[in-house]
Protein backbone atom coordinates (compact mmCIF):
# COMPACT_ATOMS: atom_id res chain seq x y z
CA UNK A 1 -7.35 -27.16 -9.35
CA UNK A 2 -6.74 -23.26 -9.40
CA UNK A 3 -10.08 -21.69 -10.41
CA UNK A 4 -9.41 -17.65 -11.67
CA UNK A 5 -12.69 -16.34 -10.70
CA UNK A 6 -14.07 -12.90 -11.55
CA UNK A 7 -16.03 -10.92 -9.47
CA UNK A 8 -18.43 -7.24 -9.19
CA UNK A 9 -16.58 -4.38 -10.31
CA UNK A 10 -19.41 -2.60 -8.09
CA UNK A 11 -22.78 -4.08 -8.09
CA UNK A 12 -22.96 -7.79 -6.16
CA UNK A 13 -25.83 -9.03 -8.84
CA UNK A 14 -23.15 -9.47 -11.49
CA UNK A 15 -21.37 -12.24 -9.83
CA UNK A 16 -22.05 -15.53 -12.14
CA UNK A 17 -24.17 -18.64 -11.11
CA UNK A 18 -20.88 -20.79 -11.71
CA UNK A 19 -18.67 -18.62 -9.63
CA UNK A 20 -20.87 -18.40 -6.62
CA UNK A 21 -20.88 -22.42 -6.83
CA UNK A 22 -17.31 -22.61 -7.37
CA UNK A 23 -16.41 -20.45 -4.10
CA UNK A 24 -18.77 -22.50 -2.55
CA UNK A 25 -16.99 -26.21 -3.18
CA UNK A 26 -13.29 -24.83 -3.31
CA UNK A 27 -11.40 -25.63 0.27
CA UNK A 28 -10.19 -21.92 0.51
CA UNK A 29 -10.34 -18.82 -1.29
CA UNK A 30 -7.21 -16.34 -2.18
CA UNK A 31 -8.11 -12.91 -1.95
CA UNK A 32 -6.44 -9.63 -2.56
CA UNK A 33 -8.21 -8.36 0.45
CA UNK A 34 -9.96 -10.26 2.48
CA UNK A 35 -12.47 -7.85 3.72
CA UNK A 36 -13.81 -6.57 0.50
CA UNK A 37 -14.05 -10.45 -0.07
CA UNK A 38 -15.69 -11.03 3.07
CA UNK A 39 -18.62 -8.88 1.74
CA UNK A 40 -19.45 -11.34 -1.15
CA UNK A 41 -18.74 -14.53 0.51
CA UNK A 42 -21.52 -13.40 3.44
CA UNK A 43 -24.07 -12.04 1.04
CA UNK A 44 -24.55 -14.72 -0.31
CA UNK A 45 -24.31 -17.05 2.77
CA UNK A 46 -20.67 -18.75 1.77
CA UNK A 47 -18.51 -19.66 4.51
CA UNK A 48 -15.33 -21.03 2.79
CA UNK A 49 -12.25 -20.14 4.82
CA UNK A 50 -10.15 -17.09 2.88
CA UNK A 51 -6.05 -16.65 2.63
CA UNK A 52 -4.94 -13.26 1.81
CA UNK A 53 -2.65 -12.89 -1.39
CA UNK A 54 -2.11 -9.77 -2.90
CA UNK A 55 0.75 -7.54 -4.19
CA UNK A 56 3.05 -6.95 -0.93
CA UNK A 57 2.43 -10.85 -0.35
CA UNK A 58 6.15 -12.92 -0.26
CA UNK A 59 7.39 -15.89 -1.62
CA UNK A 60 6.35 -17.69 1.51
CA UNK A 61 2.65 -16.91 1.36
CA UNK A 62 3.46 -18.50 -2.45
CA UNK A 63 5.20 -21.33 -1.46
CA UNK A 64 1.84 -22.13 0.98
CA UNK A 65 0.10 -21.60 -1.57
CA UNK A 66 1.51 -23.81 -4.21
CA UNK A 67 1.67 -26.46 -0.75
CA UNK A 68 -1.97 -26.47 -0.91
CA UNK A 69 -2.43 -26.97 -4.36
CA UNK A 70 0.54 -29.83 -4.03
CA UNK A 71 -1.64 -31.29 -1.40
CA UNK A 72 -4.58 -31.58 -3.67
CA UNK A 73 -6.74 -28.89 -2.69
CA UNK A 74 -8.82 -26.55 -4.59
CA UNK A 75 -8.10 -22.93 -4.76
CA UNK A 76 -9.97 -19.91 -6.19
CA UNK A 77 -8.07 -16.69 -6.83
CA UNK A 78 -10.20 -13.66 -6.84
CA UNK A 79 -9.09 -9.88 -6.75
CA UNK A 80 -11.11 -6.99 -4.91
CA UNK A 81 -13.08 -6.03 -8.18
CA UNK A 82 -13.32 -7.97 -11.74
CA UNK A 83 -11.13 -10.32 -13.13
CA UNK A 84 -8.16 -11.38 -11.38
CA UNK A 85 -4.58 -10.69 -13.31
CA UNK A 86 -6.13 -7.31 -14.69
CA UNK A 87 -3.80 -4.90 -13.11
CA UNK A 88 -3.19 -7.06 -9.77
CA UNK A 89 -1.23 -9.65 -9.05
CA UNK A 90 -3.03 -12.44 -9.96
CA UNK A 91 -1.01 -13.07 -12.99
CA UNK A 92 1.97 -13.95 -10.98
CA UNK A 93 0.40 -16.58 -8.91
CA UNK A 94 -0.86 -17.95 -12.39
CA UNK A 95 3.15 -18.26 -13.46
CA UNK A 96 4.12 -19.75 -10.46
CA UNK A 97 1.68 -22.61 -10.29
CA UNK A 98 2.68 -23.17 -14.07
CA UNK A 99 6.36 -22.93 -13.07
CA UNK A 100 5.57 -25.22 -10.29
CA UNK A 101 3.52 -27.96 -11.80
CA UNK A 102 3.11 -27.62 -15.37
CA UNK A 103 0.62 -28.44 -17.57
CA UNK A 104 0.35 -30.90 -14.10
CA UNK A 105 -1.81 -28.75 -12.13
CA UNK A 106 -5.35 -27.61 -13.94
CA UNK A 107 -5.92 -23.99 -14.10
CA UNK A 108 -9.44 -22.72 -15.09
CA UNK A 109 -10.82 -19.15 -15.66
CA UNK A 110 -14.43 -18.77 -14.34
CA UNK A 111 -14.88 -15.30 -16.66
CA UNK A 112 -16.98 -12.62 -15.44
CA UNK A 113 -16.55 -8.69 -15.11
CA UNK A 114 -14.45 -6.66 -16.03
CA UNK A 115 -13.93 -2.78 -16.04
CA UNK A 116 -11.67 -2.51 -19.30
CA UNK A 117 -14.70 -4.70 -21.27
CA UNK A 118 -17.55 -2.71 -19.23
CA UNK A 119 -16.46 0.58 -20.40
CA UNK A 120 -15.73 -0.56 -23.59
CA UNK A 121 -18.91 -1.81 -24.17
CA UNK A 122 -20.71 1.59 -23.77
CA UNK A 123 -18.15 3.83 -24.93
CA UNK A 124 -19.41 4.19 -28.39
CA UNK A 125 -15.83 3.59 -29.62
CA UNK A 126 -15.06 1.18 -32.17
CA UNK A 127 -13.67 -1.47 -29.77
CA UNK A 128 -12.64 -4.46 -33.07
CA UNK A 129 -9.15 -3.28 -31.87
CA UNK A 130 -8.11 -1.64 -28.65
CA UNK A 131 -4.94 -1.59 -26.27
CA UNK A 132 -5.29 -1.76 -22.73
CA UNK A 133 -2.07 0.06 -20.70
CA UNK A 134 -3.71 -0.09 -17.12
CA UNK A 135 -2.45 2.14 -14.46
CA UNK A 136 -0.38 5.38 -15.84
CA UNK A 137 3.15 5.16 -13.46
CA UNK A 138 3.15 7.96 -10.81
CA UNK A 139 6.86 9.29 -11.75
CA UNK A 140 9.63 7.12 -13.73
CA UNK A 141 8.50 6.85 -17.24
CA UNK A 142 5.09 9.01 -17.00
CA UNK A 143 5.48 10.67 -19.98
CA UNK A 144 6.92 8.35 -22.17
CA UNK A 145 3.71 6.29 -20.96
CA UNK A 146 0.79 9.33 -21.62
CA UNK A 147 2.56 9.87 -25.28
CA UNK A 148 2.14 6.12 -26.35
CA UNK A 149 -1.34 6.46 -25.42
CA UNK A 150 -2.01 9.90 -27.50
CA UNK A 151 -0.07 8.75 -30.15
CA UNK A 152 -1.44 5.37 -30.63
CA UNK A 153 -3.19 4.11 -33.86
CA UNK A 154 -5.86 2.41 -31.78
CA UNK A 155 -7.90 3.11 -28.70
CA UNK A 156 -6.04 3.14 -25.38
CA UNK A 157 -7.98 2.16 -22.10
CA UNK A 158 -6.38 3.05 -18.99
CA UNK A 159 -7.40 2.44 -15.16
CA UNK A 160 -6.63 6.25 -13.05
CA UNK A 161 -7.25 7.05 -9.03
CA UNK A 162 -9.90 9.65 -7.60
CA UNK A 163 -6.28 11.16 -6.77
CA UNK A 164 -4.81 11.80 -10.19
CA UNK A 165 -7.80 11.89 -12.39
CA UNK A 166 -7.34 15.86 -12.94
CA UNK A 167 -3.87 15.38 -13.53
CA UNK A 168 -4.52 12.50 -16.27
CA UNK A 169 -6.76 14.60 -18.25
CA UNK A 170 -4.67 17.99 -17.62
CA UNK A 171 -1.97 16.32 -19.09
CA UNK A 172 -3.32 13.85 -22.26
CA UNK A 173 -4.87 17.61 -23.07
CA UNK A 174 -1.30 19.18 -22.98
CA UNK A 175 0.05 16.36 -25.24
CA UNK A 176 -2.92 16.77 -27.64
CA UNK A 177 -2.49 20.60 -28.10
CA UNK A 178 0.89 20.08 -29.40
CA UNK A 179 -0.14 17.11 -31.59
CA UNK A 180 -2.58 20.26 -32.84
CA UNK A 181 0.34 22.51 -33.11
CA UNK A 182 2.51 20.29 -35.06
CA UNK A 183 -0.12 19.80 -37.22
CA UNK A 184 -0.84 23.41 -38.30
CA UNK A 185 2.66 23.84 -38.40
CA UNK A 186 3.03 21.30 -41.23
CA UNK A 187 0.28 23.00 -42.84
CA UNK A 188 1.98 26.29 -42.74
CA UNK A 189 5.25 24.90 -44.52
CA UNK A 190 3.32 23.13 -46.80
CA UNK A 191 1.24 26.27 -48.38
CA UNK A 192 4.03 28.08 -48.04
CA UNK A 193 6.43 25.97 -50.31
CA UNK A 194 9.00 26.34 -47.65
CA UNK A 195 9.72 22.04 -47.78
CA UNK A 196 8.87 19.87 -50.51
CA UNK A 197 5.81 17.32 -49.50
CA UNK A 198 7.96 14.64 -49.49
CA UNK A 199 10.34 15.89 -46.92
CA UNK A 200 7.60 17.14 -44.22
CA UNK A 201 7.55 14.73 -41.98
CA UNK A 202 3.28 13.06 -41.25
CA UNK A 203 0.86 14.39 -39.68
CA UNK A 204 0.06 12.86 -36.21
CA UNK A 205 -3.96 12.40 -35.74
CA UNK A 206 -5.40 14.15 -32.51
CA UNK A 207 -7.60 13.28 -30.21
CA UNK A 208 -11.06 13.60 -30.50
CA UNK A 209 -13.10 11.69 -28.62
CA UNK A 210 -12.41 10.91 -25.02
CA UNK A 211 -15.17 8.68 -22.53
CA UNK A 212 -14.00 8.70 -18.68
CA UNK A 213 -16.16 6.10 -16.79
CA UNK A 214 -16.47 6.58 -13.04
CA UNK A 215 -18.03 4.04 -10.92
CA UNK A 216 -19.36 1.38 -13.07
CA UNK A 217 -22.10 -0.89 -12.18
CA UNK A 218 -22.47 1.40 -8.72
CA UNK A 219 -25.06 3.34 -7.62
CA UNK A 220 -23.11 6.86 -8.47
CA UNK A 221 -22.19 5.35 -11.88
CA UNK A 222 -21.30 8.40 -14.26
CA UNK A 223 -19.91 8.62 -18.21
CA UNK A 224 -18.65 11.72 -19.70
CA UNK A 225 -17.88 11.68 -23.48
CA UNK A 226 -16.78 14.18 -25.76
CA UNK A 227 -13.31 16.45 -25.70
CA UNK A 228 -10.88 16.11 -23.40
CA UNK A 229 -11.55 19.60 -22.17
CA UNK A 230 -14.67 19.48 -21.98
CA UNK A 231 -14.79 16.36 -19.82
CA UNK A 232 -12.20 18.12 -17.46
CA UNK A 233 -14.20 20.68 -17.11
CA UNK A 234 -16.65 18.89 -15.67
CA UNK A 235 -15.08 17.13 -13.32
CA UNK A 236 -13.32 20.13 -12.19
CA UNK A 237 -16.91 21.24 -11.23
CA UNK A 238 -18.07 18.58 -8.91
CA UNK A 239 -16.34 17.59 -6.28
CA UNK A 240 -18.58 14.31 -6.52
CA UNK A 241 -17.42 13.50 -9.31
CA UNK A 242 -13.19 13.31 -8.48
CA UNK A 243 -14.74 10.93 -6.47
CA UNK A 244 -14.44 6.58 -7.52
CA UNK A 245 -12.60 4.38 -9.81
CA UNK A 246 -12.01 5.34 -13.05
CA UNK A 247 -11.92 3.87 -16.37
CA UNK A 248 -10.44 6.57 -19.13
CA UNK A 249 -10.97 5.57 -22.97
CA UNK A 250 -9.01 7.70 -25.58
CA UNK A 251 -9.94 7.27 -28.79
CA UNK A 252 -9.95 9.21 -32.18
């Protein structure tokens, strides 16, 4: 059995009843670092051995892995914070066991938290429909990425570093002052009868309401929502706050 367990995004009451029992019986745990792992598994008194698997780990560390589960052990996967195969590699040793054994081998999610659902839930947003786009690439295709996520129909969620927070913002509000632009421009040709209606091309909806989540479930937990600028603003103030994990939800 491969058990997917989730675990605290921050605060170590969140883990479930069901996970804590399922580290507990498993014969080892995979972790994305064992350390932050360590943490858990000795707060709450659990001494099953750990294996480290995470993103720079090789097909060798796999091939052990899949071993072990050939051998008819019981694994749990868990990542540093929430739900494993949620921007980390979880989902990858998910595919291989699959590739590996098939419908053979039993893999079961033990659900628990998760920072796309946790700033959802308090966002205010209408959340019935939502895309999630996790981590915005550094370079190669950065663009391309931030104007799928200001021109999208539905809410966007996105994961960002204390590193490039500034820059996120800076930027979506670059994007969304030209979406502004184009806008009034339309209107412009319109009143002025330079095009025909039918030939302007549409209007693209802006931006308006923007909730950045920093630490959630920790003890320095902070929301800002409103305007993009105004939200930059603020975090251009405090130094404190370009501080965390972030969770940015742009909606309209």
């Amino acid at each position: 059995m491969l058990y997917i367990v989730a675990t605290p995004i921050g605060n170590l009451e969140d883990i479930s009843l069901r996970a804590l029992r399922i580290l507990g019986e498993v014969d080892f745990v995979l972790c994305e670092d064992t350390r932050v792992t360590k943490r858990i598994l000795e707060h709450y008194k659990i001494r099953t051995p750990m294996i480290a698997y995470h993103q720079h780990s090789d097909l060798h560390k796999t091939e052990q892995i899949l071993s072990l589960l050939a051998d008819g052990k019981n694994l749990a996967l868990v990542s540093d914070a929430g739900t494993p195969g949620i921007s980390d590699p979880g989902g990858q040793l998910v595919a291989a066991t699959l590739g590996r054994f098939g419908e053979d081998m039993k893999i079961e999610s033990v659900p628990g938290p998760s920072a796309v659902t946790a700033a959802l839930s308090i966002s205010g947003i209408a959340t019935d429909r939502f895309v999630f786009m996790g981590f915005p690439p550094h370079k190669n295709g950065r663009q391309t990425f931030l104007r799928k996520i200001i021109q999208s129909a539905f809410p966007v969620v996105v994961y960002e570093s204390k590193h490039r927070i500034l820059k996120l913002l800076s930027e979506l509000k670059s994007l969304n002052k030209e979406i502004v632009e184009h806008n009034l421009e339309l209107e412009v040709k319109k009143n002025q009868g330079y095009v025909k209606n039918k030939d302007l091309p549409e209007k693209i909806a802006p931006v308006t309401s923007v909730v950045v989540c920093r630490e959630l479930s920790k003890m320095h937990e902070t929301v800002y929502r409103g305007e993009i600028e105004d939200i930059l603003v603020k975090i251009k103030n405090s130094q404190n706050d370009q501080k965390g994990e972030f969770v940015v939800i742009v909606g309209r």
